[in-house]
Protein backbone atom coordinates (compact mmCIF):
# COMPACT_ATOMS: atom_id res chain seq x y z
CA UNK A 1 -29.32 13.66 2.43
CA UNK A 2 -26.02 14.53 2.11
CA UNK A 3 -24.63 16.00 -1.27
CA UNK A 4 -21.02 16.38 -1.98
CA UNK A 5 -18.50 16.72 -4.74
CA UNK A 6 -16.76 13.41 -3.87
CA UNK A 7 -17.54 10.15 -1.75
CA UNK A 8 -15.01 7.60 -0.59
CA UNK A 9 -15.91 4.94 0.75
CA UNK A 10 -12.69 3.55 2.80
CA UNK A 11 -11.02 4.79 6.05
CA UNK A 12 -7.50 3.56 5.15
CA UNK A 13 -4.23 5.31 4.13
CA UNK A 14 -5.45 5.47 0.67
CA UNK A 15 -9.04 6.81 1.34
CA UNK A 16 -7.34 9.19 3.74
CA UNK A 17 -4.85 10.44 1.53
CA UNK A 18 -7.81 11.04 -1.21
CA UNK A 19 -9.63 13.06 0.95
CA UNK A 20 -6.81 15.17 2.21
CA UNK A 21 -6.06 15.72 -1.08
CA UNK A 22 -9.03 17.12 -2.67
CA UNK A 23 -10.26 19.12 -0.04
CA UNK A 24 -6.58 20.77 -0.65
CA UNK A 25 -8.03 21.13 -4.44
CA UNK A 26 -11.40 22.85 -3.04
CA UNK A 27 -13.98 19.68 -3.45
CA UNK A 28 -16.51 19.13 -1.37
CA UNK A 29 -15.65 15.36 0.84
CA UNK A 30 -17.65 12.26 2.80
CA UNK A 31 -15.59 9.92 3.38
CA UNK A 32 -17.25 6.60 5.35
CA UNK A 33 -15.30 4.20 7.15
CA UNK A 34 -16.99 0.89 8.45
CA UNK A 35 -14.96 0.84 11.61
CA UNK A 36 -12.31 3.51 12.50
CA UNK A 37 -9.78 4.77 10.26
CA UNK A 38 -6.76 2.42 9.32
CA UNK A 39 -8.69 0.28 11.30
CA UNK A 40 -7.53 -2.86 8.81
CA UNK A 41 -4.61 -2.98 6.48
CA UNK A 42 -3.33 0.39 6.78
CA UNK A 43 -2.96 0.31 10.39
CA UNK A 44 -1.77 -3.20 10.69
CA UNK A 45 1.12 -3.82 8.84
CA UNK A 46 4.84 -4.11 8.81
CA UNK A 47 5.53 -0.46 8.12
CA UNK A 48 8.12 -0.69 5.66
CA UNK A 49 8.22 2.22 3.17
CA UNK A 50 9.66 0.70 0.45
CA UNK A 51 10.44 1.20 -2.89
CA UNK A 52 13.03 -1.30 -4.16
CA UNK A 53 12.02 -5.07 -5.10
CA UNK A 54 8.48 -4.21 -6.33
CA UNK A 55 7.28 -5.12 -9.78
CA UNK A 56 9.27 -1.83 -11.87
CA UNK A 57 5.55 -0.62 -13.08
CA UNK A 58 5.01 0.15 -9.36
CA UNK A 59 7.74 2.18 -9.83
CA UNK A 60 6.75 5.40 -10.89
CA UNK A 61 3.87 5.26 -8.50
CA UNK A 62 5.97 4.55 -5.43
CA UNK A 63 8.34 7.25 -6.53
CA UNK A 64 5.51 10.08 -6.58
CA UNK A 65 4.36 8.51 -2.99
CA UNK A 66 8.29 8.70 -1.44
CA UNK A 67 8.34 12.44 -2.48
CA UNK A 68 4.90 12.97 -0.24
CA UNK A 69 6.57 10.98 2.46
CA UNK A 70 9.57 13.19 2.39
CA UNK A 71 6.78 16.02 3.06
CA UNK A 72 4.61 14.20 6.12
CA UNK A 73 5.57 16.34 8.69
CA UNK A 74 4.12 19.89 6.56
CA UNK A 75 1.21 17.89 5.34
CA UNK A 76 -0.15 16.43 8.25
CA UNK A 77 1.21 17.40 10.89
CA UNK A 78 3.71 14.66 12.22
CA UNK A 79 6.52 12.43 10.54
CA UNK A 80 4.73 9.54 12.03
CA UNK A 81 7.68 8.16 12.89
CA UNK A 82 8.92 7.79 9.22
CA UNK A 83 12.69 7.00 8.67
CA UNK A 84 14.55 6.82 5.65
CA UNK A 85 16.71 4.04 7.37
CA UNK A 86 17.29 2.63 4.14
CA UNK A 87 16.25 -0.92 2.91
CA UNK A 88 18.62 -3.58 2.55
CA UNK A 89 17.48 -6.68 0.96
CA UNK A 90 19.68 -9.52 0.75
CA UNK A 91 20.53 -12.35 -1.32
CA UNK A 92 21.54 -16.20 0.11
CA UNK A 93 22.91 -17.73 -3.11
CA UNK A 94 25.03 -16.61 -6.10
CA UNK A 95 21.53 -16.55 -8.15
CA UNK A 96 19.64 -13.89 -5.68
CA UNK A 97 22.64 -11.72 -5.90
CA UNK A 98 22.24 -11.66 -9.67
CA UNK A 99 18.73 -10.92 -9.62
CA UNK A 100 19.76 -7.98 -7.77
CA UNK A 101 22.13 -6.71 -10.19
CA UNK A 102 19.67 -6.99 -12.95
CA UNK A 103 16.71 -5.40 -11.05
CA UNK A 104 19.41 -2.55 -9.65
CA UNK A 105 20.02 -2.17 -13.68
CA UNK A 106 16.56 -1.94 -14.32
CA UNK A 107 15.39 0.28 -11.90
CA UNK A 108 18.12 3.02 -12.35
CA UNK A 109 15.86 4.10 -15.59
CA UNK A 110 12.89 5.02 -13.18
CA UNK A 111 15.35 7.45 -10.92
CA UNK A 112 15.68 4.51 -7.90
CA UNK A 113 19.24 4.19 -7.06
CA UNK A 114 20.58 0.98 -5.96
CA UNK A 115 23.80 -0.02 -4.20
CA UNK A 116 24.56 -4.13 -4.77
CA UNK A 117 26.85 -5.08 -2.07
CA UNK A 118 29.05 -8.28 -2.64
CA UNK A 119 30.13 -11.02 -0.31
CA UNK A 120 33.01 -8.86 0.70
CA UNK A 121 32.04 -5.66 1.65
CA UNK A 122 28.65 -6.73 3.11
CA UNK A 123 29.47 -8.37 6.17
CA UNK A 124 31.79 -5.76 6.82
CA UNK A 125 29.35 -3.33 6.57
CA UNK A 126 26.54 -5.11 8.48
CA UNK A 127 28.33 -7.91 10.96
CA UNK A 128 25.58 -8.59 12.57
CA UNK A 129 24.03 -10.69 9.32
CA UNK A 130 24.02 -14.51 9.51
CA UNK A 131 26.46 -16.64 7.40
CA UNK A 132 23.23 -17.53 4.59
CA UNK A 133 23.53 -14.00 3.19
CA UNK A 134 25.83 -13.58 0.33
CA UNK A 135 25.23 -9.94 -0.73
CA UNK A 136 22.08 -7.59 -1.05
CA UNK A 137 21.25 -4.10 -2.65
CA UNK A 138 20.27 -1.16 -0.48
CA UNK A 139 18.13 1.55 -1.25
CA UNK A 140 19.38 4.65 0.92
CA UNK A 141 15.91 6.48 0.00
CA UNK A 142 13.33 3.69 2.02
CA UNK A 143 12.69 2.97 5.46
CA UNK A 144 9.55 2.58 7.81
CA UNK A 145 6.87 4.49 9.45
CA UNK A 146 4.80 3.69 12.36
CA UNK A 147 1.44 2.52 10.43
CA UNK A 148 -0.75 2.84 13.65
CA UNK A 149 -0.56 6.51 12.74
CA UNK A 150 -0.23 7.26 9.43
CA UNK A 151 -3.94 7.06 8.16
CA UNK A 152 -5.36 8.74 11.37
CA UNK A 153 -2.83 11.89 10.81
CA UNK A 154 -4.27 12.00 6.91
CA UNK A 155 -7.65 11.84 8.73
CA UNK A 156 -7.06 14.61 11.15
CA UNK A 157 -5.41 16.40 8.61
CA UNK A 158 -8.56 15.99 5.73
CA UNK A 159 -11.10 16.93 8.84
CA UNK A 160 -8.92 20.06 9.29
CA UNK A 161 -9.38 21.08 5.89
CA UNK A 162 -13.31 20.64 6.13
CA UNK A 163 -13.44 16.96 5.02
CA UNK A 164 -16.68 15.42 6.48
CA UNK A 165 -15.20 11.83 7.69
CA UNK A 166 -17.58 9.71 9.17
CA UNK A 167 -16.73 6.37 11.19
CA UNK A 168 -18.62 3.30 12.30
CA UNK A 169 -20.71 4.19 9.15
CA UNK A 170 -21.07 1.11 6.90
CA UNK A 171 -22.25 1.77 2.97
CA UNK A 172 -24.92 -0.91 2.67
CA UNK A 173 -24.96 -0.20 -1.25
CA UNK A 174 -24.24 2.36 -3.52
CA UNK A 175 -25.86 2.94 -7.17
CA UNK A 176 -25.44 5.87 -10.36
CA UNK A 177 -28.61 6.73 -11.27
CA UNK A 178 -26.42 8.17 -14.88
CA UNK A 179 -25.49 11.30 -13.09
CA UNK A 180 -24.82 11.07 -9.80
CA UNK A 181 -24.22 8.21 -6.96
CA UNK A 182 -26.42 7.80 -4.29
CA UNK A 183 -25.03 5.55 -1.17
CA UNK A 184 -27.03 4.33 1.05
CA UNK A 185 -25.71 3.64 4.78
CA UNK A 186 -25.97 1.48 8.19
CA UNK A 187 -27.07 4.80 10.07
CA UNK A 188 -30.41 5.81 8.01
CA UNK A 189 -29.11 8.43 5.29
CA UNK A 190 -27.62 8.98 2.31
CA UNK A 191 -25.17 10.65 0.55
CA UNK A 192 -25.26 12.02 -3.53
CA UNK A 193 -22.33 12.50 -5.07
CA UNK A 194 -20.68 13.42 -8.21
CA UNK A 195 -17.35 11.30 -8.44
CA UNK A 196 -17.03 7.82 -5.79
CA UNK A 197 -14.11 6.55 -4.65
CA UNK A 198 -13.54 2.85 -3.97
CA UNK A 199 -10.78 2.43 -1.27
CA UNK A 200 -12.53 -0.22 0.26
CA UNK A 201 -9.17 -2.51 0.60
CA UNK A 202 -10.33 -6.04 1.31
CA UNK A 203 -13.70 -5.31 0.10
CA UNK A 204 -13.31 -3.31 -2.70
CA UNK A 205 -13.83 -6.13 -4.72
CA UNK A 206 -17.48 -5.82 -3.75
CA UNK A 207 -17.89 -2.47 -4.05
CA UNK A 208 -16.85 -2.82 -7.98
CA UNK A 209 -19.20 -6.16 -8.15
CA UNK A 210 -21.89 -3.47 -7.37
CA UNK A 211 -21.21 -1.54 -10.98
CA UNK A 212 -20.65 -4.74 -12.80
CA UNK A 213 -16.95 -5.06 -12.44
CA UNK A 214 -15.95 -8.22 -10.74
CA UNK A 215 -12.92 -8.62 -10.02
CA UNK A 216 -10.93 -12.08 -8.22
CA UNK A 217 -9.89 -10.04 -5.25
CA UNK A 218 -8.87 -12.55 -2.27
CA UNK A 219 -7.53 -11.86 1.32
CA UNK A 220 -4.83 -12.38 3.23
CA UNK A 221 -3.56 -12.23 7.07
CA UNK A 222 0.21 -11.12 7.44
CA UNK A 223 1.80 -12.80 10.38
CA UNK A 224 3.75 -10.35 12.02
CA UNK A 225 5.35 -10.16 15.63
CA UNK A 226 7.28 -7.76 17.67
CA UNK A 227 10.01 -7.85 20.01
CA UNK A 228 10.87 -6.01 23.53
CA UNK A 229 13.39 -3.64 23.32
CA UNK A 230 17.10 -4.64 22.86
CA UNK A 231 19.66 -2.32 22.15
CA UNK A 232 19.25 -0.54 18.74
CA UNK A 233 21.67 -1.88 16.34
CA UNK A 234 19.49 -3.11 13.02
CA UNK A 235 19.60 0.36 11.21
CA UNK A 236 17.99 -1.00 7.94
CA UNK A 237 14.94 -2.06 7.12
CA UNK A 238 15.48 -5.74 6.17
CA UNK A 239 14.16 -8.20 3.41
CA UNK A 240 15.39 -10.80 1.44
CA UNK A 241 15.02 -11.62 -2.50
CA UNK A 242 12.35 -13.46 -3.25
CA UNK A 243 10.34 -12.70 0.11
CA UNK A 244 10.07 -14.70 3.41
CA UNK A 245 10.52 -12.66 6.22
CA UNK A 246 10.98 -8.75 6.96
CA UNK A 247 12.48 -7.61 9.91
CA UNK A 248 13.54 -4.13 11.43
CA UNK A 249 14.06 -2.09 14.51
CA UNK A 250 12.79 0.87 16.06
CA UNK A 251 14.85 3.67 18.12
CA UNK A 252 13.21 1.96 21.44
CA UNK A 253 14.83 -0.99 20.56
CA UNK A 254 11.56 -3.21 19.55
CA UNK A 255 12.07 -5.68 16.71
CA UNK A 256 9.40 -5.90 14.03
CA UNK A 257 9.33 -8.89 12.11
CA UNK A 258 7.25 -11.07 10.36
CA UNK A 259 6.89 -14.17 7.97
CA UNK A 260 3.74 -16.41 6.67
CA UNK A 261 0.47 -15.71 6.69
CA UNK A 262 -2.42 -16.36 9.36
CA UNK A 263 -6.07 -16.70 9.04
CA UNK A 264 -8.84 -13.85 7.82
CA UNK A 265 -12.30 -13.95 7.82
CA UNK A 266 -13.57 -11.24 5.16
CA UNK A 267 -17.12 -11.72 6.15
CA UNK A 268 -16.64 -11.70 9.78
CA UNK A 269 -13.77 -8.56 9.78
CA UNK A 270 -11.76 -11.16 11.44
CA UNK A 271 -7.89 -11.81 11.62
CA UNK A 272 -5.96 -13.86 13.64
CA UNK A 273 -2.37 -15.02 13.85
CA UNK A 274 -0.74 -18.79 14.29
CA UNK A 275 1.43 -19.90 16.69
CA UNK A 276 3.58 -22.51 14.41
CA UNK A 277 3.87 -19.68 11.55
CA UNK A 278 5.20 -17.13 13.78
CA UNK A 279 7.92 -20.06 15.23
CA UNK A 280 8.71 -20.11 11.56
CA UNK A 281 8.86 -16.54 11.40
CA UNK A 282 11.07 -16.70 14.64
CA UNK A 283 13.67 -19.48 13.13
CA UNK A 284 13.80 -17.27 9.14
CA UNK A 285 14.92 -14.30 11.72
CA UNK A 286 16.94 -15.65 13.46
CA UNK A 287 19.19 -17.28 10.55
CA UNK A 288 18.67 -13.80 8.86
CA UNK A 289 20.10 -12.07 12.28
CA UNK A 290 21.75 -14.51 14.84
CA UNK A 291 22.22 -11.33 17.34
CA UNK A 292 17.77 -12.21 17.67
CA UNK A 293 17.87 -14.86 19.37
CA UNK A 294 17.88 -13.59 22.78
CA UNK A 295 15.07 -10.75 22.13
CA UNK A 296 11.50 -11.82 23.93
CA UNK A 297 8.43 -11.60 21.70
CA UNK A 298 5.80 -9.43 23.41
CA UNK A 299 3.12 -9.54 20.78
CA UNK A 300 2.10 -10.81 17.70
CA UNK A 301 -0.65 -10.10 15.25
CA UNK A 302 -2.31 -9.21 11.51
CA UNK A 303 -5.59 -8.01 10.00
CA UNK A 304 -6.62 -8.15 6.83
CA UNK A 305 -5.37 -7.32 3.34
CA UNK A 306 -7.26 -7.64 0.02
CA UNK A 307 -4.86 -9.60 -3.03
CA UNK A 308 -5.22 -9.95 -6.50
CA UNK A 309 -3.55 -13.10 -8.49
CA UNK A 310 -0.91 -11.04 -10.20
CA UNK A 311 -0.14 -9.05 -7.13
CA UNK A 312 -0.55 -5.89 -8.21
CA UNK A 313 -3.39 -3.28 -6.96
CA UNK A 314 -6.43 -2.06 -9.34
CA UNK A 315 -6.15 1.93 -9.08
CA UNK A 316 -7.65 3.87 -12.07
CA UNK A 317 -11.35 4.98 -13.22
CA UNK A 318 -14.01 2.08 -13.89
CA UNK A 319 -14.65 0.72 -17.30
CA UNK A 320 -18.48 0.67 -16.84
CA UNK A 321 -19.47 3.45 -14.53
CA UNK A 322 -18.29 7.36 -15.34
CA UNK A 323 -17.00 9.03 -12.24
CA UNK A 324 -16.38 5.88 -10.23
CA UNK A 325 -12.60 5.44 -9.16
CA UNK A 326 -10.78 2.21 -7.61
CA UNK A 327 -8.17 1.79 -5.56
CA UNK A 328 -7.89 -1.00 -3.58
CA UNK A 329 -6.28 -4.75 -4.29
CA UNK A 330 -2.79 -3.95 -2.73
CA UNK A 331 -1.47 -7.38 -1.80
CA UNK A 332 0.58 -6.53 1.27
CA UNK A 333 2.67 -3.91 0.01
CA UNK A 334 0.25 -1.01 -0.25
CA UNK A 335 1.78 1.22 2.76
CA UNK A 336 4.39 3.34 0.90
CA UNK A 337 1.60 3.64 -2.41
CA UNK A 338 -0.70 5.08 0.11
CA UNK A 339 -0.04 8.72 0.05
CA UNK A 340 0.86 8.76 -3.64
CA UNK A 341 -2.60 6.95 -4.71
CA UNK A 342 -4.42 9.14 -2.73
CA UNK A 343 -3.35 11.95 -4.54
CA UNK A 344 -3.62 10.30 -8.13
CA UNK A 345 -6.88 9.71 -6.78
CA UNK A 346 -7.84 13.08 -6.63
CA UNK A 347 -6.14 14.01 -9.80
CA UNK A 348 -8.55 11.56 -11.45
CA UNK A 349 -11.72 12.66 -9.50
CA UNK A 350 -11.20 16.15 -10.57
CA UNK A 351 -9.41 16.03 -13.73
CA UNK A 352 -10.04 12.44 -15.04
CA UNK A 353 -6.20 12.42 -15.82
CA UNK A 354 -2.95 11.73 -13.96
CA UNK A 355 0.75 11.98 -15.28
CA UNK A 356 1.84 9.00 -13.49
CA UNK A 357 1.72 5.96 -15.50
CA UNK A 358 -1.42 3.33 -14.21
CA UNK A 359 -2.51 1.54 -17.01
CA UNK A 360 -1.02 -1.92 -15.69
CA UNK A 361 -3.41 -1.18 -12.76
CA UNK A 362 -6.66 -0.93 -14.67
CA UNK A 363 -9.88 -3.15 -13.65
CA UNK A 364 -10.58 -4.15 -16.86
CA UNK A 365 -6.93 -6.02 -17.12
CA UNK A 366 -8.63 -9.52 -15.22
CA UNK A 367 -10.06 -11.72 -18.18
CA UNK A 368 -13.52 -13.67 -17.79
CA UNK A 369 -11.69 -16.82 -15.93
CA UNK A 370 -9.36 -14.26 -13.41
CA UNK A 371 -6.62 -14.20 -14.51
CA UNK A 372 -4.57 -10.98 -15.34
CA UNK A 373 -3.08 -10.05 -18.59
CA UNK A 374 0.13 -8.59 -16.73
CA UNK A 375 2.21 -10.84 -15.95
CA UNK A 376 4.01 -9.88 -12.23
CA UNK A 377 7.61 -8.71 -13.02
CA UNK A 378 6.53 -8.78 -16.75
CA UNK A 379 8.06 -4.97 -16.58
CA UNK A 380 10.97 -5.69 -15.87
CA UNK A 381 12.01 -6.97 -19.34
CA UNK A 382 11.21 -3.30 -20.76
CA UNK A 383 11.16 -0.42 -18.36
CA UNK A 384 11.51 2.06 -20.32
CA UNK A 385 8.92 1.50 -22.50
CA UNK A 386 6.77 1.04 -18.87
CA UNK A 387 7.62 3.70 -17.54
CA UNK A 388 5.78 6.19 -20.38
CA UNK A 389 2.48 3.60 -20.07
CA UNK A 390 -0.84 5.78 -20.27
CA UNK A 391 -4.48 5.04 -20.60
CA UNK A 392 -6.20 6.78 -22.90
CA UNK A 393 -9.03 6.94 -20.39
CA UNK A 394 -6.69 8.68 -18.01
CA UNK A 395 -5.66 11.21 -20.28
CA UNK A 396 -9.16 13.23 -21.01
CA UNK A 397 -9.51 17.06 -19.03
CA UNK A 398 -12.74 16.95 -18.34
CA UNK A 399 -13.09 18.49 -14.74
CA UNK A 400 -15.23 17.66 -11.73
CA UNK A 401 -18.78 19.09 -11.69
CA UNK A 402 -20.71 19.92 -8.65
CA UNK A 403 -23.26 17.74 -7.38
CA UNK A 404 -26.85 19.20 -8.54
């Protein structure tokens, strides 16, 4: 049996980050991944690192993630290809373009700066866009990593710092016996430990069924494709108000895109994409960028990413078990949040407090029928008064006790 300060259970970009981060605080770390790490969502995705457009109490999280992104290279080793490109998301009617304004407005009170570009000045700028777009707003501080690396390097670097990561290691169950938790996995053994971490992504909604905190967390299967390479020319990282399609381009010239959803299979750990969404993918990119429409598609593909109805994650301690932790519930936009939450994460293993605002995140927030009490882009109408948000759980010092 294995004892240890802290368990995670989740090899993604958030479990990663957590257990970089506390062995950096001196506790003890198993981390168990089912597969290999950022197997799934973190390893899968789009790669945008992206701040602007999310709901504004994401806001203060994201923020504390884009300064640990600015830092990659000295934490883990490698940039992993990140780029602050910038992200430029555009409007196609007089109506998006307002929404842009007002969000720019809004999010100026969290420290995100926003330039709105009118009809004159943005084609100018960008010629390449298609005649739809009538402005955008773009955020000089985002821009994409490679996500095939970013949760390995976290890995590597956690291992370095005497992590104990274990893959192809499933956790059949786990249980608090009132002081500690005891998990028991695929392989035979067991592990004790004093705090648990629920990164489980997809599944973490079955981890927290396992305390008595259900939660309606459902999946999804981005659709996303890639291009060979062209000649570089789409700088910024590209979306469009109200969603749709994503595209941008690497310094090798290959186009990332995607649009729609395809099919997952939570109980089989199996994702696959569809042919007629990713010709509907093809056709948004196209009108987005005419200058596309010569580029080959060389691949496409998705895995699978946990949701929950208001679109926003759970992260923050559980309302019926002391020391367990979630995070997980990120909707297909948890790739920037990763570092950040993992180091929240740690600051609520160890100290059972964080200064960053996660209250809107809470597990307890669904009601008995699902639905959430937050309202998605509810925060918008007041972020000032957001952006000061606090549990009162979150703000105890009680610190991390060694595993007896």
């Amino acid at each position: 049996m294995t004892k240890v300060d802290v368990a995670v259970i989740g090899g993604g970009l958030v479990g990663c980050s957590a257990a970089l981060h506390l062995r950096r605080r001196g506790a003890s770390v198993v981390l168990l991944e089912r597969r290999r790490c950022g197997g799934q969502a973190s390893g899968v995705n789009y790669g945008g690192v992206r701040q602007q457009g999310r709901d504004l109490v994401e806001l203060p999280l994201a923020r504390r993630s884009r300064r640990i992104w600015a830092e990659l290279d000295a934490l883990v080793g490698t940039d992993c290809e990140f780029e602050a490109t910038g992200h430029l998301k555009l409007a196609r009617s007089e109506s998006e373009m307002a929404e842009l304004e007002i969000y720019a407005s809004r999010a100026r009170e969290f420290g995100l700066q926003l330039e709105t570009i009118g009809p004159e000045r943005i084609r100018t700028r960008f010629p390449w866009l298609g005649d739809g777009v009538v402005g955008g707003s773009f955020c000089a501080e985002d821009g994409h990593a490679n996500p095939r690396l970013v949760a390995p390097a976290f890995a590597r670097a956690a291992v370095a710092t005497g992590a104990d990561i274990r893959e192809e290691i499933e956790v059949l169950h786990a249980c608090h016996d009132g002081e500690v938790f005891e998990l028991c996995l695929s392989d035979g053994t067991s592990v004790r430990a004093g705090r648990l971490i629920n990164a489980a992504g997809a599944w973490g909604s079955t981890v927290s069924a396992w305390f008595g905190e259900p939660v309606p967390e459902e999946v999804m299967a981005p659709n996303m494709c890639v291009t060979g390479p062209i000649p570089y020319f789409l700088v910024p990282n590209l979306g469009v108000c109200g969603g749709g399609v994503y595209v941008r381009q690497i310094r090798r010239g290959n186009v990332i895109f995607g649009a729609g959803v395809g099919v997952a299979d939570r109980d089989e750990i199996v994702a696959r994409p569809l042919a007629d969404v990713t010709a509907g993918a093809v056709r948004l990119a196209v009108d987005l960028v005419p200058k596309l429409a010569s580029a080959q598609i060389i691949r496409t593909w998705t895995g699978i990413e946990g949701v929950m109805p208001d679109g926003l994650p759970v992260v923050g301690l559980s309302e019926t078990t002391p020391g367990l932790i979630h995070a997980f519930g990120f909707s297909g936009h948890g790739f920037q949040l990763g570092p950040g939450v993992g180091a929240v994460l740690s600051e609520l293993a160890i100290d059972v407090a964080t200064t960053v605002p996660i209250d809107p995140f809470r597990i307890g927030r669904f009601s008995n029928d699902g639905t959430s009490r937050h309202r998605a882009g509810s925060a918008a109408s007041s972020p000032g008064r957001q952006s000061g948000m606090q549990s009162g759980r979150q703000s105890g010092t009680t610190r991390l006790s060694p595993v007896t």
